[in-house]
Protein backbone atom coordinates (compact mmCIF):
# COMPACT_ATOMS: atom_id res chain seq x y z
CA UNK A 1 159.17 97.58 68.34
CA UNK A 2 162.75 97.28 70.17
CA UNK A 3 164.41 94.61 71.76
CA UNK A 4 163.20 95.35 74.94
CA UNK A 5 159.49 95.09 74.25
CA UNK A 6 160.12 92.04 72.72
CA UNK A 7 161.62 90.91 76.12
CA UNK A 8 158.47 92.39 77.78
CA UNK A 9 156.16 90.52 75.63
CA UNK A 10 158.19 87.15 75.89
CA UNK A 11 158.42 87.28 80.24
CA UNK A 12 154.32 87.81 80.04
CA UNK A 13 153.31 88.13 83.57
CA UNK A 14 156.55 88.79 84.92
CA UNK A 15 156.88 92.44 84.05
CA UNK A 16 153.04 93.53 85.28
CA UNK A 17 154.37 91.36 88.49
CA UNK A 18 157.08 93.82 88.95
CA UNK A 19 155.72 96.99 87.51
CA UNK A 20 152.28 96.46 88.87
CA UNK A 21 153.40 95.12 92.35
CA UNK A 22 151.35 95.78 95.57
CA UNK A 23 154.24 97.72 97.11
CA UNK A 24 153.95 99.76 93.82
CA UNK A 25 150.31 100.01 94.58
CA UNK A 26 150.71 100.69 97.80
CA UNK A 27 153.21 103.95 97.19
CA UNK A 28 151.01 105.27 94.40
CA UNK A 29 147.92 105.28 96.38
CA UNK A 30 150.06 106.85 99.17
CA UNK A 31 148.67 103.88 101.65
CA UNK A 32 152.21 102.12 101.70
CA UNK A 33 153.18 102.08 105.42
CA UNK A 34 156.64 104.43 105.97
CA UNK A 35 158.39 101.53 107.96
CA UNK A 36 157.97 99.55 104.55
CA UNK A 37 159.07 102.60 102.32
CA UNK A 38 162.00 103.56 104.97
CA UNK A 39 163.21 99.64 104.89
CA UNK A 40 162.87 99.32 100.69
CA UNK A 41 164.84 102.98 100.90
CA UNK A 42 167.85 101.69 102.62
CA UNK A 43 168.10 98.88 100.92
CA UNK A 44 167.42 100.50 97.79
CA UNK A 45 170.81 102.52 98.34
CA UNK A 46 172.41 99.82 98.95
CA UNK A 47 171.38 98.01 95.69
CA UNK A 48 172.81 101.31 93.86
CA UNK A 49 175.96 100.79 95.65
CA UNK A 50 176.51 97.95 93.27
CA UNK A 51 174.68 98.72 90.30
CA UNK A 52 176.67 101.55 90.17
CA UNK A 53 179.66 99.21 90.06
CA UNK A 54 178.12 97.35 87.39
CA UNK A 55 177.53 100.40 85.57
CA UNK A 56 181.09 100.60 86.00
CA UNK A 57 181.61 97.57 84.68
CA UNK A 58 179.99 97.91 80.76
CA UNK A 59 182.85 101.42 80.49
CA UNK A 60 185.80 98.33 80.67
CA UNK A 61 183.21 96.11 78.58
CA UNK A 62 182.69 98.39 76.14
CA UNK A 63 184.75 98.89 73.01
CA UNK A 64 184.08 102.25 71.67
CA UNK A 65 184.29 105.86 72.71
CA UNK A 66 180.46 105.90 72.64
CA UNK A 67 179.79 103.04 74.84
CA UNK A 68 182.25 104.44 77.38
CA UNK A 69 180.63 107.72 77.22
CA UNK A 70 177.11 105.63 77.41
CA UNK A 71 178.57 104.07 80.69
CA UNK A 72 179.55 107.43 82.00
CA UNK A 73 176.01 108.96 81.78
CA UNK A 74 174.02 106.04 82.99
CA UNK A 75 176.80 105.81 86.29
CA UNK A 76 175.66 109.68 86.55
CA UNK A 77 172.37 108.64 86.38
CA UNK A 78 172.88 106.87 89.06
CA UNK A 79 174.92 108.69 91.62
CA UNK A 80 172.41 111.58 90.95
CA UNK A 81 169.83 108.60 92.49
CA UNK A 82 171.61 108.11 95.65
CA UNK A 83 171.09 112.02 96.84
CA UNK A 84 167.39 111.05 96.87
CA UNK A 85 168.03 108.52 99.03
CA UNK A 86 170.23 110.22 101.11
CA UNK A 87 167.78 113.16 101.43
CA UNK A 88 165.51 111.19 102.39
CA UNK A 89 166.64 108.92 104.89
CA UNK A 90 168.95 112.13 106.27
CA UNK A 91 165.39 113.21 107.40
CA UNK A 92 164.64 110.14 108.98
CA UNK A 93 167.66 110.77 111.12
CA UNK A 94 170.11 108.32 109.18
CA UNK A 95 173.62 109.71 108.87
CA UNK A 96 175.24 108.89 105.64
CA UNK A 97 177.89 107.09 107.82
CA UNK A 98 174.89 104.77 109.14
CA UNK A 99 173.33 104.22 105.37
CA UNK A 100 176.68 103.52 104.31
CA UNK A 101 177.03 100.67 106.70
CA UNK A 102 173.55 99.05 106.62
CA UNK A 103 173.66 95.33 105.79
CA UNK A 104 172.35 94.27 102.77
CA UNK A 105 169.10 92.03 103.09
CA UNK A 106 168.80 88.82 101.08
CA UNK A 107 166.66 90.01 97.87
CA UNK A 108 169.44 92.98 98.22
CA UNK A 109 173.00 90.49 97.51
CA UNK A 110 170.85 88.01 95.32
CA UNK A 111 169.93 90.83 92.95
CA UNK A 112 172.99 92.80 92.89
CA UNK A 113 175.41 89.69 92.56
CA UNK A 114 173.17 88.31 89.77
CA UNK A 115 173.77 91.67 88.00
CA UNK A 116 177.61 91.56 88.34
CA UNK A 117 177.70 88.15 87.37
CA UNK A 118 176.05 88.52 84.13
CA UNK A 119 178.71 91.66 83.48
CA UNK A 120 181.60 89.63 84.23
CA UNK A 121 181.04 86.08 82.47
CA UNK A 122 178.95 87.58 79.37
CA UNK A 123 179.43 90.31 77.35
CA UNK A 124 177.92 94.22 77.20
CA UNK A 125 174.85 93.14 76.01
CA UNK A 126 174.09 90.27 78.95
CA UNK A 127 174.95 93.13 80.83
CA UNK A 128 173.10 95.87 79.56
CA UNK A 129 170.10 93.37 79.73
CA UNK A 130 170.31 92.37 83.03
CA UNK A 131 170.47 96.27 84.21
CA UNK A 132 167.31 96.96 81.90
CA UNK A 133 164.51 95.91 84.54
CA UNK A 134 165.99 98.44 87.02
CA UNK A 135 166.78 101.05 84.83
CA UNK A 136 163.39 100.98 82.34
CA UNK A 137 161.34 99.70 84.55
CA UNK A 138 161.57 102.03 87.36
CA UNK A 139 160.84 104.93 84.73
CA UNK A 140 157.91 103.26 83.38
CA UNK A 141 156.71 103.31 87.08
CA UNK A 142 157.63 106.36 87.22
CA UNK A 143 155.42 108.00 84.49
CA UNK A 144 152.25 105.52 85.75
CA UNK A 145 151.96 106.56 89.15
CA UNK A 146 152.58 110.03 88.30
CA UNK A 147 149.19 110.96 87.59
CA UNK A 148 148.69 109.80 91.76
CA UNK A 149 150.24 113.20 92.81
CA UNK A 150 147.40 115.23 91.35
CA UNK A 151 145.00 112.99 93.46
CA UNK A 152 146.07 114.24 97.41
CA UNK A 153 147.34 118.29 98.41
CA UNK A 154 150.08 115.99 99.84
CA UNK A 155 151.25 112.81 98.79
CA UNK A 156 153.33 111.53 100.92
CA UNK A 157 155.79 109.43 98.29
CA UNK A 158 155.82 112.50 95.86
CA UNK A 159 159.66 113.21 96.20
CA UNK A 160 160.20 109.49 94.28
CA UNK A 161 157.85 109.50 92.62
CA UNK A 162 158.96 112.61 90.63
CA UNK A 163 162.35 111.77 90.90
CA UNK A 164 161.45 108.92 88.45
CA UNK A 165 158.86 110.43 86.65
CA UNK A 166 161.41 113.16 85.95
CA UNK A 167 161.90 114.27 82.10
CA UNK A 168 165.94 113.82 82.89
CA UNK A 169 165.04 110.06 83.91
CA UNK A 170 162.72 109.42 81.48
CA UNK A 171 165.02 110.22 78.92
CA UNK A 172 167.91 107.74 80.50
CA UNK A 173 165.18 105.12 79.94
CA UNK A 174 164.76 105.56 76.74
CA UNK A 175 168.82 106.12 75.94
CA UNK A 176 169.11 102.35 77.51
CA UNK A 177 166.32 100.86 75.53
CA UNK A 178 167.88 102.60 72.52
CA UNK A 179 171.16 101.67 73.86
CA UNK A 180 170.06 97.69 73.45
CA UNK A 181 169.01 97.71 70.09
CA UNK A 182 172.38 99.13 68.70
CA UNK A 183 174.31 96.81 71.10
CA UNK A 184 172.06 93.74 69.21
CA UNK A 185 172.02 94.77 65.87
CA UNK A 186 170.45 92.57 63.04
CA UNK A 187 172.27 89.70 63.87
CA UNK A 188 170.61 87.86 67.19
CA UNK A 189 169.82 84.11 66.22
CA UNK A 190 166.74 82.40 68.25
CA UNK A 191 169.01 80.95 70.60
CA UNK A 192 170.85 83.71 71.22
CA UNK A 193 167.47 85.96 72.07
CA UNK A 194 166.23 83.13 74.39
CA UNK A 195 169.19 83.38 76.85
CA UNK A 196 169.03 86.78 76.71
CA UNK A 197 165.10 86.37 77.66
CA UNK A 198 166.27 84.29 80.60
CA UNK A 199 168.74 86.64 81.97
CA UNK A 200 165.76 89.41 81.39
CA UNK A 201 163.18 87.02 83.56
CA UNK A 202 165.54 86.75 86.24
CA UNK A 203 166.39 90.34 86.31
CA UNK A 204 162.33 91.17 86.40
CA UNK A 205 161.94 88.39 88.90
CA UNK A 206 164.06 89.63 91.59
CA UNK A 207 162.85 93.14 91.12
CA UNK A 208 159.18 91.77 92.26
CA UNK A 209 161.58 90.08 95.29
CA UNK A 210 162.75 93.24 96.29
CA UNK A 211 159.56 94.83 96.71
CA UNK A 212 158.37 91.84 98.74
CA UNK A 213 161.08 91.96 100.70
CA UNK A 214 159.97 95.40 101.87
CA UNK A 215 156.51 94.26 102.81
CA UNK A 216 157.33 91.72 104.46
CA UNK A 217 159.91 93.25 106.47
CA UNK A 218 158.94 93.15 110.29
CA UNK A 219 160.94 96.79 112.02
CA UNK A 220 161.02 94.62 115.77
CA UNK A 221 163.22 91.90 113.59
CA UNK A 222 165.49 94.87 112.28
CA UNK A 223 169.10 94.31 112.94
């Protein structure tokens, strides 16, 4: 077992909250409505905006070459995100100009923020924990909805859904859980695994926020 299923197993509920959401659902069943998907999308980029920042952020945490070079792939990882997003909304007929300048809903600053925060008064480990949620999660998603594409001739989320299905993002996932265990080592007391449990839950948490927001997001209200 690795650190990070013992942080699964400790949140409970709050992991099948996020990884089994009804927006989740929703886009594996192919029944999520596009205003919903177009909305999360946006918003979406703009999270990567800044988790690319706080990707950014564990290269000057980090001590060794390895961790820097760690911090280079996973800001890759990343970037190469983004030109899904792009793509996608590009079709749509969003300029990258207009993407670029989107505002940021609330689930979008709390999340992001939180993130950064965690990076800049703890050390690589907060952070690394704190960008596992995103990271892991969204390739565990990934590999269970998968199966969905073999169910329609056309499914109409099948471009994201293979993007993180993908063997080159399944394998980041598993470099970051990896990645958490070395940065731990043998040496985490109890107290020192319960914060890092809380900054987990909170993590989790406002993933499952971010999804709502999209389905609750009304397109007449739209700035």
């Amino acid at each position: 077992m690795s650190l990070f299923h013992d942080f699964k197993d400790a949140i409970g509920s709050d992991w099948t909250d996020y990884t089994e959401h009804s927006f989740v659902a929703q886009l594996g069943n192919g029944t999520l409505p596009l205003s919903a998907f177009q909305d999360y999308l946006v918003q979406d980029y703009l999270f990567l905006v800044q988790f690319a920042r706080a990707y950014a952020l564990t290269g000057y945490k980090a001590r060794t070459i390895a961790d820097i070079a760690a911090a280079s792939s996973g800001l890759a990882t990343i970037v190469h995100e983004t030109e899904l997003h792009r793509r996608m909304t590009e079709r749509w007929g969003i300029p990258g100009d207009e993407l670029e300048a989107a505002p940021e809903r609330i689930a979008t600053v709390a999340y992001t923020r939180y993130v950064l925060d965690c990076g800049l008064r703890g050390d690589l480990l907060d952070l690394h924990v704190a960008l596992a949620p995103c990271m892991i999660g969204y390739a565990e998603i990934g590999a269970a909805l998968e199966p969905a594409l073999g169910s329609m001739i056309e499914h109409p989320y099948e471009e994201w859904i293979s993007e993180y299905a993908s063997p080159q993002y399944q394998t980041a996932a598993q470099e970051s859980i990896q990645r958490l265990d070395r940065l731990a080592g043998d040496s985490i007391t109890a107290r020192r695994f319960e914060e890092l449990v809380a900054v987990f839950r909170s993590a989790t948490r406002m993933e499952s926020a971010f999804w709502q927001q999209a389905l609750t997001f009304v397109p007449s209200a739209s700035p």
